[in-house]
Protein backbone atom coordinates (compact mmCIF):
# COMPACT_ATOMS: atom_id res chain seq x y z
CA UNK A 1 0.00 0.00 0.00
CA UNK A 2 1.66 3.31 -0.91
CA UNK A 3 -0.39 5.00 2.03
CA UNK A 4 3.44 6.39 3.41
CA UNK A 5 3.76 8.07 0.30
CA UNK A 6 0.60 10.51 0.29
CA UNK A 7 0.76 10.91 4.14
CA UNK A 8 4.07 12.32 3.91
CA UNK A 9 2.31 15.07 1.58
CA UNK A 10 0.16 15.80 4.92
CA UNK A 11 -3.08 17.30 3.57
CA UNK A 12 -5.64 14.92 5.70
CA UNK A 13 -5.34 17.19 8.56
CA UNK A 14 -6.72 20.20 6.55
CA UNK A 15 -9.52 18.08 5.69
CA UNK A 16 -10.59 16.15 8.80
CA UNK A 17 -10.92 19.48 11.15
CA UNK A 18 -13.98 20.76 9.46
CA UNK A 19 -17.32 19.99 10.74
CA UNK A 20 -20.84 20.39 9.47
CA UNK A 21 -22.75 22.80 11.42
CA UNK A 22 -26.18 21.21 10.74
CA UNK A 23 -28.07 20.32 13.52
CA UNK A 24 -29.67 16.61 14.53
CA UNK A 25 -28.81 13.65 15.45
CA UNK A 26 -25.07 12.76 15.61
CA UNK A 27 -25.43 10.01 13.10
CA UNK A 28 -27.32 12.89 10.23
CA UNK A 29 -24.03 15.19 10.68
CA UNK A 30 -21.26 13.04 10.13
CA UNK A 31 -19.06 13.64 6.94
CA UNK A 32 -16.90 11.12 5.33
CA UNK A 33 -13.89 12.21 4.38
CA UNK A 34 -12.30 10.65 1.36
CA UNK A 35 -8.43 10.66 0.50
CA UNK A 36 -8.25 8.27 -3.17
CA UNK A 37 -5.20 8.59 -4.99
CA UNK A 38 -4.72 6.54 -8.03
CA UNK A 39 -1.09 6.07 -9.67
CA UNK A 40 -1.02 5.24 -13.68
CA UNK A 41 0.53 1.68 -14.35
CA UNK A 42 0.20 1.03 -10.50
CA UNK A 43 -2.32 -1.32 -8.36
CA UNK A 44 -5.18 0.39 -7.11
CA UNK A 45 -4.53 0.62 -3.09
CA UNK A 46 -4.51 3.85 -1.80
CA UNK A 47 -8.02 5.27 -0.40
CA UNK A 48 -8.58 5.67 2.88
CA UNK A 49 -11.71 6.82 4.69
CA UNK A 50 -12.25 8.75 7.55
CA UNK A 51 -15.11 11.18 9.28
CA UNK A 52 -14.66 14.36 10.10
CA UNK A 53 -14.11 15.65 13.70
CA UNK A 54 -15.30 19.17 15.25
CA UNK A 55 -13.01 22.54 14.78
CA UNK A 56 -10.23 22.53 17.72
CA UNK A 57 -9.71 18.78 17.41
CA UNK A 58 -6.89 16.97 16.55
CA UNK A 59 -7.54 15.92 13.08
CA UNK A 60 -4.55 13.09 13.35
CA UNK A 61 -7.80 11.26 15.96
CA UNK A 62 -10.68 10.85 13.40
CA UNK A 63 -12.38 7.43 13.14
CA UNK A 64 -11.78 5.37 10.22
CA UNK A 65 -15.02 4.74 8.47
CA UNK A 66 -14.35 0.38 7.73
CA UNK A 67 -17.98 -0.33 6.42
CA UNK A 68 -18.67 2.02 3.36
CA UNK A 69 -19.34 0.79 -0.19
CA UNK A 70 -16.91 1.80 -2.46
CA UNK A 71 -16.85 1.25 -6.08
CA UNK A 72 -14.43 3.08 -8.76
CA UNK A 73 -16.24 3.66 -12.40
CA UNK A 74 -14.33 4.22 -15.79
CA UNK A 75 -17.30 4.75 -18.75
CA UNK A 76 -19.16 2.00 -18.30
CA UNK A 77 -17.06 0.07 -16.42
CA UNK A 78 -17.42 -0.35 -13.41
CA UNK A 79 -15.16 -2.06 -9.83
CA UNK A 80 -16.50 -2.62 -6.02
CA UNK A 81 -13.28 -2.19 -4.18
CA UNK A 82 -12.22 -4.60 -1.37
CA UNK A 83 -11.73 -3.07 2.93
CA UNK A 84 -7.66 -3.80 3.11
CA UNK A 85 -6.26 -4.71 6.35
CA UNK A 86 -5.03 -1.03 7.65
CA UNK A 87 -8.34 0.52 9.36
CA UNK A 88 -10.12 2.98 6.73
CA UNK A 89 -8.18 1.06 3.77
CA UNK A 90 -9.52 0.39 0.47
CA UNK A 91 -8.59 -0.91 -3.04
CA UNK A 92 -8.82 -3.69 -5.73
CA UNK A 93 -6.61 -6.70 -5.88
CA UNK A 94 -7.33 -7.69 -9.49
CA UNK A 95 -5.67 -6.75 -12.41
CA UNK A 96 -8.40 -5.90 -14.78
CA UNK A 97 -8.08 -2.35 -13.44
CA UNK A 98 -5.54 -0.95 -15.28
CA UNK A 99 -4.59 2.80 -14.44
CA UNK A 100 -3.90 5.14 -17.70
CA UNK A 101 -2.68 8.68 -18.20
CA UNK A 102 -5.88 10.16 -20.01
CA UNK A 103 -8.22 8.05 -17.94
CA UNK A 104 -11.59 9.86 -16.50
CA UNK A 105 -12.17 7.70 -13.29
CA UNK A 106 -15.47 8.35 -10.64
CA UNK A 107 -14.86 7.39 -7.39
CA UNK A 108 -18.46 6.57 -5.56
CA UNK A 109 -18.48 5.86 -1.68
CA UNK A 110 -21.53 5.20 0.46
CA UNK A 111 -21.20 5.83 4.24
CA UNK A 112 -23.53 7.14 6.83
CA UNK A 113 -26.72 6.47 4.77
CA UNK A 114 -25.50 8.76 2.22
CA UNK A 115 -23.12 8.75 -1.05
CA UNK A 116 -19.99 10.87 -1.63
CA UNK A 117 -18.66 11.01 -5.06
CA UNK A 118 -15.36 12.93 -7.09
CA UNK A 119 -13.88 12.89 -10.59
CA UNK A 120 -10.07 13.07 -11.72
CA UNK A 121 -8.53 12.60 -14.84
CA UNK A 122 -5.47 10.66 -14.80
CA UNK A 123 -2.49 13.03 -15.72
CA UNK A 124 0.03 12.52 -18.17
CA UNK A 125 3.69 11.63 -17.69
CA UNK A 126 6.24 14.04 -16.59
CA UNK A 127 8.14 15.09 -19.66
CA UNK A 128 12.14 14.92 -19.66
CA UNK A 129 12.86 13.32 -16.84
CA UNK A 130 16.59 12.37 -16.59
CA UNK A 131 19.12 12.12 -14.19
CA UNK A 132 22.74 14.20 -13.89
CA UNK A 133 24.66 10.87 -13.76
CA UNK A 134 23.88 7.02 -13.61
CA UNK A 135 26.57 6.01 -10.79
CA UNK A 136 27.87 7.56 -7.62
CA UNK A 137 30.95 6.68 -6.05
CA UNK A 138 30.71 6.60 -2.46
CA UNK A 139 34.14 7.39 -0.23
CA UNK A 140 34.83 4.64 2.30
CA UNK A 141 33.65 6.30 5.80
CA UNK A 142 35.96 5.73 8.32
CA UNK A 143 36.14 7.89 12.11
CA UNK A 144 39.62 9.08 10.67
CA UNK A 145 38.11 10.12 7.12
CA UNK A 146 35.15 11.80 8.25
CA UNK A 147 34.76 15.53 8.07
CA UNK A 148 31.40 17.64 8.55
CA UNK A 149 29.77 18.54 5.40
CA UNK A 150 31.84 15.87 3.54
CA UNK A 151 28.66 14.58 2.41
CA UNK A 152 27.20 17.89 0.87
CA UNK A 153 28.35 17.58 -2.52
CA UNK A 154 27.93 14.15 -3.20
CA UNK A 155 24.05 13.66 -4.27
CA UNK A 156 22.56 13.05 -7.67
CA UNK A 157 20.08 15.10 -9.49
CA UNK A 158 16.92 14.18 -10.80
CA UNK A 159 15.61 16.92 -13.39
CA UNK A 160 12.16 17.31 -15.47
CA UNK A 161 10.24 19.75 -17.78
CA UNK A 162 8.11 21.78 -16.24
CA UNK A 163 7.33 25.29 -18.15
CA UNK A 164 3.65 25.85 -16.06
CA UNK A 165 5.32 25.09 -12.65
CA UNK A 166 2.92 21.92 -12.38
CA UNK A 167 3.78 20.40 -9.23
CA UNK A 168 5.75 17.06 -8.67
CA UNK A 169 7.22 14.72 -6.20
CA UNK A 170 10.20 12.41 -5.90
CA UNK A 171 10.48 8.81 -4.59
CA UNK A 172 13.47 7.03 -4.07
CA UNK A 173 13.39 2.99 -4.08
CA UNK A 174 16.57 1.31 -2.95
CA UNK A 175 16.31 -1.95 -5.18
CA UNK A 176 19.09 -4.17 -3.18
CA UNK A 177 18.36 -4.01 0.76
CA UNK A 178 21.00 -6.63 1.05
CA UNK A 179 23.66 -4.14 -0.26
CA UNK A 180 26.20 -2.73 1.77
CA UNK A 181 25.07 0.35 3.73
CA UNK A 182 26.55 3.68 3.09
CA UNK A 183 27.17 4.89 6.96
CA UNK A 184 28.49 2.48 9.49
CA UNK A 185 26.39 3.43 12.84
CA UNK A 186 28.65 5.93 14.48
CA UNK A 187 27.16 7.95 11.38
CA UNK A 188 23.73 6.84 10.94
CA UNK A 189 23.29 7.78 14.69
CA UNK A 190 24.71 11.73 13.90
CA UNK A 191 22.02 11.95 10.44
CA UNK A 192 18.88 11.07 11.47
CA UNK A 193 16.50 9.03 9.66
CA UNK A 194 16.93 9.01 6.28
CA UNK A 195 14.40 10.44 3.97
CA UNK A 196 13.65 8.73 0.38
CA UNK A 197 10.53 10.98 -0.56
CA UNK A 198 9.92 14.38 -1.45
CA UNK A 199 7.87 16.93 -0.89
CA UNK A 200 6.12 18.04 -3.88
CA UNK A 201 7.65 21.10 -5.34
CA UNK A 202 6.72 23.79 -8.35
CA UNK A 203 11.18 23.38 -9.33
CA UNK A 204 12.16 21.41 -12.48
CA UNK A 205 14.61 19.33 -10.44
CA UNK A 206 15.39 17.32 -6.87
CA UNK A 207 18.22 16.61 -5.32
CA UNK A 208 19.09 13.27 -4.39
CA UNK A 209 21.73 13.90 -1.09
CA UNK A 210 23.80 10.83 0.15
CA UNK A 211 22.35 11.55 3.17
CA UNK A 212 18.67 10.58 2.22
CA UNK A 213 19.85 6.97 1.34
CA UNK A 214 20.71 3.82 3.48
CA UNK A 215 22.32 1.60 0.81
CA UNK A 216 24.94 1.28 -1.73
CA UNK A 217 23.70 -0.72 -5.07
CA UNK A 218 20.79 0.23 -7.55
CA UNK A 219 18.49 2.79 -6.81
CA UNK A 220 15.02 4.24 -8.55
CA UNK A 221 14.09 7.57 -8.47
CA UNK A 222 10.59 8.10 -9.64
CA UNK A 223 8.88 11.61 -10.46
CA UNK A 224 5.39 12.14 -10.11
CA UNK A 225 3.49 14.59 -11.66
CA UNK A 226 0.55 15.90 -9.66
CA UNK A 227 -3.07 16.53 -10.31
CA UNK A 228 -4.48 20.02 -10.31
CA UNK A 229 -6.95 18.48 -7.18
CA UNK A 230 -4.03 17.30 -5.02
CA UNK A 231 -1.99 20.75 -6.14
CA UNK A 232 -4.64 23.08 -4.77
CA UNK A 233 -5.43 20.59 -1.62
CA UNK A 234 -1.70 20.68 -1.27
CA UNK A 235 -1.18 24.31 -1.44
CA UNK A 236 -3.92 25.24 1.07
CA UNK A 237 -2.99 22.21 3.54
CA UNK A 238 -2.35 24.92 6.71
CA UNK A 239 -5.80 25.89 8.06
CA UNK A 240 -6.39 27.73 11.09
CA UNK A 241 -9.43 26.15 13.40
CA UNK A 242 -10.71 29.51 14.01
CA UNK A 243 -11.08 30.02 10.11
CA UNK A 244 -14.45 28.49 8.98
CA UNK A 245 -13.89 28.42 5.32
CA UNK A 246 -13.41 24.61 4.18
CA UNK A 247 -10.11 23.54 2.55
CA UNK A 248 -10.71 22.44 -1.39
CA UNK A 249 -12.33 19.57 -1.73
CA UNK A 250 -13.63 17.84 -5.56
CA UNK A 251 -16.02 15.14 -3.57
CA UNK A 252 -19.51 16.03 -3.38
CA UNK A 253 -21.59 14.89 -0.56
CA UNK A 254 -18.38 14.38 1.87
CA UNK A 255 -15.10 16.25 1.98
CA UNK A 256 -11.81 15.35 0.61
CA UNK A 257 -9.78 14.83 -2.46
CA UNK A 258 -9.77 12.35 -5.39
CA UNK A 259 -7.07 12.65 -7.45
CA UNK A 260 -4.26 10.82 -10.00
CA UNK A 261 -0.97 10.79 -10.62
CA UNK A 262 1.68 9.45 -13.87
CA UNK A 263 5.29 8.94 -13.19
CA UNK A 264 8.57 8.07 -14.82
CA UNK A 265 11.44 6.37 -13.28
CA UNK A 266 15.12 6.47 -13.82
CA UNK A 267 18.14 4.19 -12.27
CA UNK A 268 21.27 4.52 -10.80
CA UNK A 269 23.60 3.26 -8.90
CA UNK A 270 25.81 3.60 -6.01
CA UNK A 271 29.24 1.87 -5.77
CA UNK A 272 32.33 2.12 -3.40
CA UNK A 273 34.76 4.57 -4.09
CA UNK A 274 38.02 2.46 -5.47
CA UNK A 275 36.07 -0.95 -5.70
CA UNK A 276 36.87 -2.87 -8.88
């Protein structure tokens, strides 16, 4: 499930702390809130419902919603998706649903005696994506050869064409967790956790610093070019409780975002300094 990837793009929070002011019974003003994010060429696992909870709360505690009817629709085609095993998890195990750039998809979902529905057209790929160089040699890192900002310049860059500032984001796969790793622990300990995702950014480029990677060997890096409903989601994600207005939403009859991405993905590799 590529759940990680999304949440590190943090926009549920923006939508979960809204509440409808209706009166009645509790059951009449709950709101589903829908996060479905499809990837072209990718398995269908990423939609997650929750409900909404009232202004002040903390968004991060809303229920999952685990008995709604969901069902994706392409034309006349049509898929009931399948509850995965992380609460508030949905998708389709299958592969008769194939994910294309071009693609209109409807995403229906019925919850609380009511049905919440959103459109997104599957984007194209980003165009010229391409790396600065296919291999990185990596210095052996030794207490005696270690220096402070040693590690600055070595990174690689991952670069793309992007003339309307369309946002994209960056995910790095290490292929070979067997490899090597890059810092022995009295290192790892003074870095942090390394990061292997982006956040999304308006740039033609990211780059790829040694010290966002664990492991020598191949690598992926895969840019993903975002949908206009994820980019305006995105770029109103900070809401103040106190500020009634709800954050942008494209699913009527709940709140939330339903939106597609299209990627392309480029290899490289990094190798030992001096290894034959």
């Amino acid at each position: 499930m590529k759940t990680g990837k999304l949440a590190l793009l943090a926009v549920s929070a923006s939508l979960a702390a809204c509440s409808d002011t209706t009166t009645g019974p509790e059951d009449d003003a709950r709101q589903v809130v829908v996060e479905a994010f499809l990837f072209a060429g990718e398995p269908v696992d990423d939609i997650r419902l929750t409900r909404t909870v009232p202004l002040g709360e903390d968004p991060a505690l809303a229920a999952t919603v685990d008995d709604a009817i969901v069902t994706l629709t392409r034309g006349s085609e049509r898929w009931l998706l399948n509850r995965l095993e992380e609460p508030g998890a949905y998708g389709y195990p299958d592969d008769d649903l194939q994910v294309r750039g071009g693609d209109l998809f409807r995403i229906e979902v019925e919850a609380f005696g009511r049905t919440a529905t959103g459109e997104t057209i599957v984007p194209g790929p980003p165009d010229g994506v391409q790396l600065d160089k296919d291999s990185l040699a990596v210095p052996e890192l030794t207490p005696g050869s270690f220096q402070p900002g040693a590690l600055q310049s070595l990174q690689v860059t991952v670069s793309w064409e992007n003339a309307g500032s369309i946002l994209h984001f960056v995910d790095v796969e290490g292929l070979d967790p067997a490899a090597e790793t890059i810092f022995p622990d009295f290192i790892r300990e003074g870095v942090g956790r390394f990061r292997i995702r982006s956040a999304p950014t308006e740039e033609n480029f990211h780059a790829i610093g040694l010290r966002q990677l664990e492991h020598l060997g191949r690598h992926r890096a895969i840019v993903y070019r975002v949908n206009q409903e994820y980019a305006e989601l995105y770029n109103n994600r900070v809401q103040d409780s106190r500020d009634l207005n709800e954050p942008p939403s494209n699913i009527r009859g709940g709140l939330g975002v339903f939106s597609a991405f299209n990627s392309v993905a480029r290899e490289f590799d990094l190798v030992r300094a001096g290894a034959s």
